[in-house]
Protein backbone atom coordinates (compact mmCIF):
# COMPACT_ATOMS: atom_id res chain seq x y z
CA UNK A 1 -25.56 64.40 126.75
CA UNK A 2 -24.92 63.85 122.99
CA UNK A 3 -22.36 66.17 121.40
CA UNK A 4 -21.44 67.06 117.85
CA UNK A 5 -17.46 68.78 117.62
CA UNK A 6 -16.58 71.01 114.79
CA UNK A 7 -12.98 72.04 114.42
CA UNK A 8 -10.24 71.80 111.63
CA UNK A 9 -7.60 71.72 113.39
CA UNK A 10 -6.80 68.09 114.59
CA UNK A 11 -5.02 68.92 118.08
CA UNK A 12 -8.15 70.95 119.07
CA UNK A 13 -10.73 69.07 117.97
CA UNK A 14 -8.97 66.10 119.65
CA UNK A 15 -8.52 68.22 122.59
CA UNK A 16 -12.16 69.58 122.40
CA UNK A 17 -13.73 65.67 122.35
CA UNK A 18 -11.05 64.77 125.53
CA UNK A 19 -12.34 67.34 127.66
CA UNK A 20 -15.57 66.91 126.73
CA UNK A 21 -15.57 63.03 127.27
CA UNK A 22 -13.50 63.61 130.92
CA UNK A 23 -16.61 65.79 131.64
CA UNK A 24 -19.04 62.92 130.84
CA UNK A 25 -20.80 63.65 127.46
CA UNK A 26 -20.78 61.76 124.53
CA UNK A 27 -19.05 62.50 121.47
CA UNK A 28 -21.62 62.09 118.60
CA UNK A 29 -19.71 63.21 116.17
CA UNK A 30 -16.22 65.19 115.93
CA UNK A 31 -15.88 66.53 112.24
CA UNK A 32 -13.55 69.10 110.79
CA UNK A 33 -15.63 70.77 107.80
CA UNK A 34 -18.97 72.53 106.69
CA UNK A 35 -20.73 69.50 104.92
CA UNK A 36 -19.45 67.23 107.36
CA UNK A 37 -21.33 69.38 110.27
CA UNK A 38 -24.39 69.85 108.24
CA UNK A 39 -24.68 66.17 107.54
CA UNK A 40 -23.69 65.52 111.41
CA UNK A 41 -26.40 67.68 112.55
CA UNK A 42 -29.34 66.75 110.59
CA UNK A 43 -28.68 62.99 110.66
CA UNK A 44 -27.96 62.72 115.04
CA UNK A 45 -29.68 65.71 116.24
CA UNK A 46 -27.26 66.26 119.02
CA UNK A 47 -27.72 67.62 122.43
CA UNK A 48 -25.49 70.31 121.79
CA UNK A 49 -22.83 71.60 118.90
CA UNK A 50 -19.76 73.01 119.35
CA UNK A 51 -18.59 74.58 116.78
CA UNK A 52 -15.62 76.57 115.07
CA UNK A 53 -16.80 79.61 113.29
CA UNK A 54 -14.04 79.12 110.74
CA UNK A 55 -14.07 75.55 108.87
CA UNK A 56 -13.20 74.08 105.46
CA UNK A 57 -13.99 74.44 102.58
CA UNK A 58 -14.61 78.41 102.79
CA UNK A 59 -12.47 78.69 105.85
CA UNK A 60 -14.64 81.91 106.02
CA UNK A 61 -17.57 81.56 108.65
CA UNK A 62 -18.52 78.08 107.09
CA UNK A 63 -18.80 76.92 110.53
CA UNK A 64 -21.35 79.32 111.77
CA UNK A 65 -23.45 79.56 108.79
CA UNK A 66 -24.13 75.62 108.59
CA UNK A 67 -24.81 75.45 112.48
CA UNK A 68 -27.36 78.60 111.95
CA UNK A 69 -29.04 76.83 108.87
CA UNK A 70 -29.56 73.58 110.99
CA UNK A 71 -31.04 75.95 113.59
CA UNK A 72 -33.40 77.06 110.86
CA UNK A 73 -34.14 73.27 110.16
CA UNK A 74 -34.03 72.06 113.87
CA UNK A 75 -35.79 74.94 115.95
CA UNK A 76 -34.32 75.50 118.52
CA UNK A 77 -30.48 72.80 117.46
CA UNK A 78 -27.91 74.00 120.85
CA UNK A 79 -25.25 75.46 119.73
CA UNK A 80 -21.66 77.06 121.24
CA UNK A 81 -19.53 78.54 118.74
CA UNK A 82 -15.82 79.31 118.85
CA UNK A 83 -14.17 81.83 117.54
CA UNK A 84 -10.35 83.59 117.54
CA UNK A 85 -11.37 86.85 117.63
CA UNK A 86 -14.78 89.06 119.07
CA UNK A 87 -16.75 89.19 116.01
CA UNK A 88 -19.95 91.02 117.12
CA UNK A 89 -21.85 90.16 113.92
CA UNK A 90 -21.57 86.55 114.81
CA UNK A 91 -22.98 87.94 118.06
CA UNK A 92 -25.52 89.13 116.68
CA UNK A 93 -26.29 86.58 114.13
CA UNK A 94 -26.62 83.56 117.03
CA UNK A 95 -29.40 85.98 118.99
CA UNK A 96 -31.00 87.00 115.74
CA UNK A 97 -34.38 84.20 116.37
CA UNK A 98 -34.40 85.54 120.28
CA UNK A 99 -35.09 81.57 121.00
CA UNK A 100 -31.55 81.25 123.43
CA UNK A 101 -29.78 77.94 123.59
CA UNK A 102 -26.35 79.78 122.03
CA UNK A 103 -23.35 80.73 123.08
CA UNK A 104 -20.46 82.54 121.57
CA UNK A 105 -17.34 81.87 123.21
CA UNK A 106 -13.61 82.99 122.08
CA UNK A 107 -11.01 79.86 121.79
CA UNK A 108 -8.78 80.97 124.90
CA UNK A 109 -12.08 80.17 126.84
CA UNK A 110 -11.23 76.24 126.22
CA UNK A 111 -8.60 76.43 128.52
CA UNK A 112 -10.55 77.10 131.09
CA UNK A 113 -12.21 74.25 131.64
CA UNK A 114 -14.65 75.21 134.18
CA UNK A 115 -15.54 77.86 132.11
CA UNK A 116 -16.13 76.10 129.07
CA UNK A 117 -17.93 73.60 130.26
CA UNK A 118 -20.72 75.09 132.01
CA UNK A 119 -21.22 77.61 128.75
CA UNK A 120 -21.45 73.77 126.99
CA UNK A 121 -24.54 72.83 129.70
CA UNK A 122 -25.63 76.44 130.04
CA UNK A 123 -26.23 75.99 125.68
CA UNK A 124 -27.91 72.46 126.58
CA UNK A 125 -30.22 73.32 128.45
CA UNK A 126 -31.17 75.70 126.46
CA UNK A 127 -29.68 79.01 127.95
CA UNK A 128 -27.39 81.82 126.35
CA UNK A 129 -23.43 81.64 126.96
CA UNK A 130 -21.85 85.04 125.60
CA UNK A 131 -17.98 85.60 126.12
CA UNK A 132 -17.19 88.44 128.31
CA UNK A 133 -14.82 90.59 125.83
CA UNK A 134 -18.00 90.22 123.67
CA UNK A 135 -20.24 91.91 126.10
CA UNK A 136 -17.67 94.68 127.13
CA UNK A 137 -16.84 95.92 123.77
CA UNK A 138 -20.43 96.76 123.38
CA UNK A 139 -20.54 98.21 126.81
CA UNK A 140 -17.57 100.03 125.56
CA UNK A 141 -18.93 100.92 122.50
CA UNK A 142 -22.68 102.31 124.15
CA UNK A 143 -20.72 103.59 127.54
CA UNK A 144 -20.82 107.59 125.91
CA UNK A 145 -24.72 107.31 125.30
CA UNK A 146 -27.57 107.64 127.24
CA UNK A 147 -28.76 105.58 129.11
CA UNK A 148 -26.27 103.43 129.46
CA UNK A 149 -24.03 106.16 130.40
CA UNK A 150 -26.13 106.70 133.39
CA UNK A 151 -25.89 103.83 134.83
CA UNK A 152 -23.56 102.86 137.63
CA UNK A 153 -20.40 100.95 137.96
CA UNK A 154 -22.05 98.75 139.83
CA UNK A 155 -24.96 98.38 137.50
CA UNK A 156 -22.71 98.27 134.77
CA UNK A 157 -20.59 95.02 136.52
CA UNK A 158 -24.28 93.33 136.70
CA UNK A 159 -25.51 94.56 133.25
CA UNK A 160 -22.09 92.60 132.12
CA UNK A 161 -22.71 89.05 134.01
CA UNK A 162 -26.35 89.44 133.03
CA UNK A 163 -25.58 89.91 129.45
CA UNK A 164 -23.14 86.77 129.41
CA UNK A 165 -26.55 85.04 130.99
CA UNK A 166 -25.79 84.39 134.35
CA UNK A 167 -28.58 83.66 137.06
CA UNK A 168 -29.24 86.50 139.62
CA UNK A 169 -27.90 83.74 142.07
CA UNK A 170 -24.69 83.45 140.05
CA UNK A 171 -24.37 87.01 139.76
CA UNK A 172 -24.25 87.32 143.55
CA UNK A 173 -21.77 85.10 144.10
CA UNK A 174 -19.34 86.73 141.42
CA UNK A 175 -19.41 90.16 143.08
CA UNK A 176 -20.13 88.86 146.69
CA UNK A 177 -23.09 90.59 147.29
CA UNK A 178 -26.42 89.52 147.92
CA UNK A 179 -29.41 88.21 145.19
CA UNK A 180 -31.69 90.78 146.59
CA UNK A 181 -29.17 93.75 145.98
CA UNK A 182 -28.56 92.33 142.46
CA UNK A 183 -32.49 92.26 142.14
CA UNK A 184 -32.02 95.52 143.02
CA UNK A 185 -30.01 96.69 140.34
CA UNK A 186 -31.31 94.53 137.69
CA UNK A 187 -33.93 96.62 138.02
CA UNK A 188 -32.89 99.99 137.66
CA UNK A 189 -30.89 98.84 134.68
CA UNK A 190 -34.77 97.71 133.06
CA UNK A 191 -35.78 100.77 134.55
CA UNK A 192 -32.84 103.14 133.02
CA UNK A 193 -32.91 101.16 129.49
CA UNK A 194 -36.64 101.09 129.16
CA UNK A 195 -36.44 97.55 129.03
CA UNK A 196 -39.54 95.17 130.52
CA UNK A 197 -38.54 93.32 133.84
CA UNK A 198 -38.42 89.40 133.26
CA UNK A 199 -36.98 86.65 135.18
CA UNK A 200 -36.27 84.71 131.85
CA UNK A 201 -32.35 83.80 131.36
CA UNK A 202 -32.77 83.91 127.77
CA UNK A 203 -35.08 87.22 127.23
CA UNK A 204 -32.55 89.11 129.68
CA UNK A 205 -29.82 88.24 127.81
CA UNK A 206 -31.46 89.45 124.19
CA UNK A 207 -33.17 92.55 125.59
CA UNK A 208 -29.63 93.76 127.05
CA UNK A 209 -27.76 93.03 124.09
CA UNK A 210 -30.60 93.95 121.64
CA UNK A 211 -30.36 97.00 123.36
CA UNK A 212 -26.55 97.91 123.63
CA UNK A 213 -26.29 96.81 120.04
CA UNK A 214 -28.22 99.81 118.54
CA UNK A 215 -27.10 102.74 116.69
């Protein structure tokens, strides 16, 4: 699996490309700035992208805007961005063409291996990847309002893992229950949000977060 890196800073980028190597994908490109990416990504079409949302020579959200323009140039381009802090416009601004295969992930993430990787071949293969603290500031945010305020703890817990775009399977195994009780409460949360039932990864993932992001 063919990787482009994005990332300023040289220890992190380096760090970034060793992981990803150990892992066993191929480093297509590691770059540290906007019109390096751009170039990167329309000349290899990689795999995947991993990108910082924060790179030269803006230092703004250079990063993000070039990887969303190759999107617009590559339907459907993979790509996991990084970021310092929970921006939820980024958020909001990776879902914005519903068509998955993105992932917003904060930097701390990295050193969880585990973790990053499989948000890496989640984004691959075309899947959503959203970081946790993302997800529960806008359950924090919506957890006042109806509906959402009517909705369990324990629907809440799945709404989360659902939102991040974890499999009913892997769902299960996080809260050690069983797939048919989280098919259970993945539909009453449809059923309380007035959302349509689908068994697509990618559509959960939007509808929730479509959803929580209102008002």
């Amino acid at each position: 699996m063919r990787v482009v890196v994005a990332e300023d800073l040289f220890l992190l980028r380096d760090g970034l490309v060793r992981m990803l190597e150990a892992y066993g994908f191929e480093i297509a490109a590691a770059v540290e700035s906007g019109p390096e990416l751009t170039e990167a990504l329309d000349r290899l079409k990689p795999d995947v992208a991993v990108v910082d949302v924060r790179l030269p020579p803006s230092f703004s959200d250079e990063g993000l805007q070039c990887a969303l323009a190759a999107r617009r140039r590559i339907p459907g381009l993979p790509v996991l961005v990084l970021s310092q802090h929970v921006e939820q416009l980024y958020a909001r601004e990776l879902l914005a063409d519903g068509n998955g295969g993105v992932g917003y992930l904060l930097k701390d993430r990295v050193f969880d291996a585990d973790q990053f990787i499989d948000a890496v071949r989640r984004v691959a293969a075309g899947g959503t990847a959203m970081d946790p603290q993302v997800i529960s500031q806008l359950l924090s945010r919506r957890s006042q309002d109806r509906p959402v305020g009517g909705l369990t703890p324990r629907e809440l817990d799945v709404m989360q893992l659902m939102a991040q775009g974890r499999s009913n399977a892997a769902i299960a195994t996080q809260l050690f229950v069983t797939e048919r009780a989280v098919a259970k409460h993945t539909s009453n949360i449809f059923g309380k949000l007035g959302l349509p039932p689908s068994d697509d990864d990618n559509r959960r993932v939007l509808a929730v977060l479509a959803y929580l992001d209102q008002g």
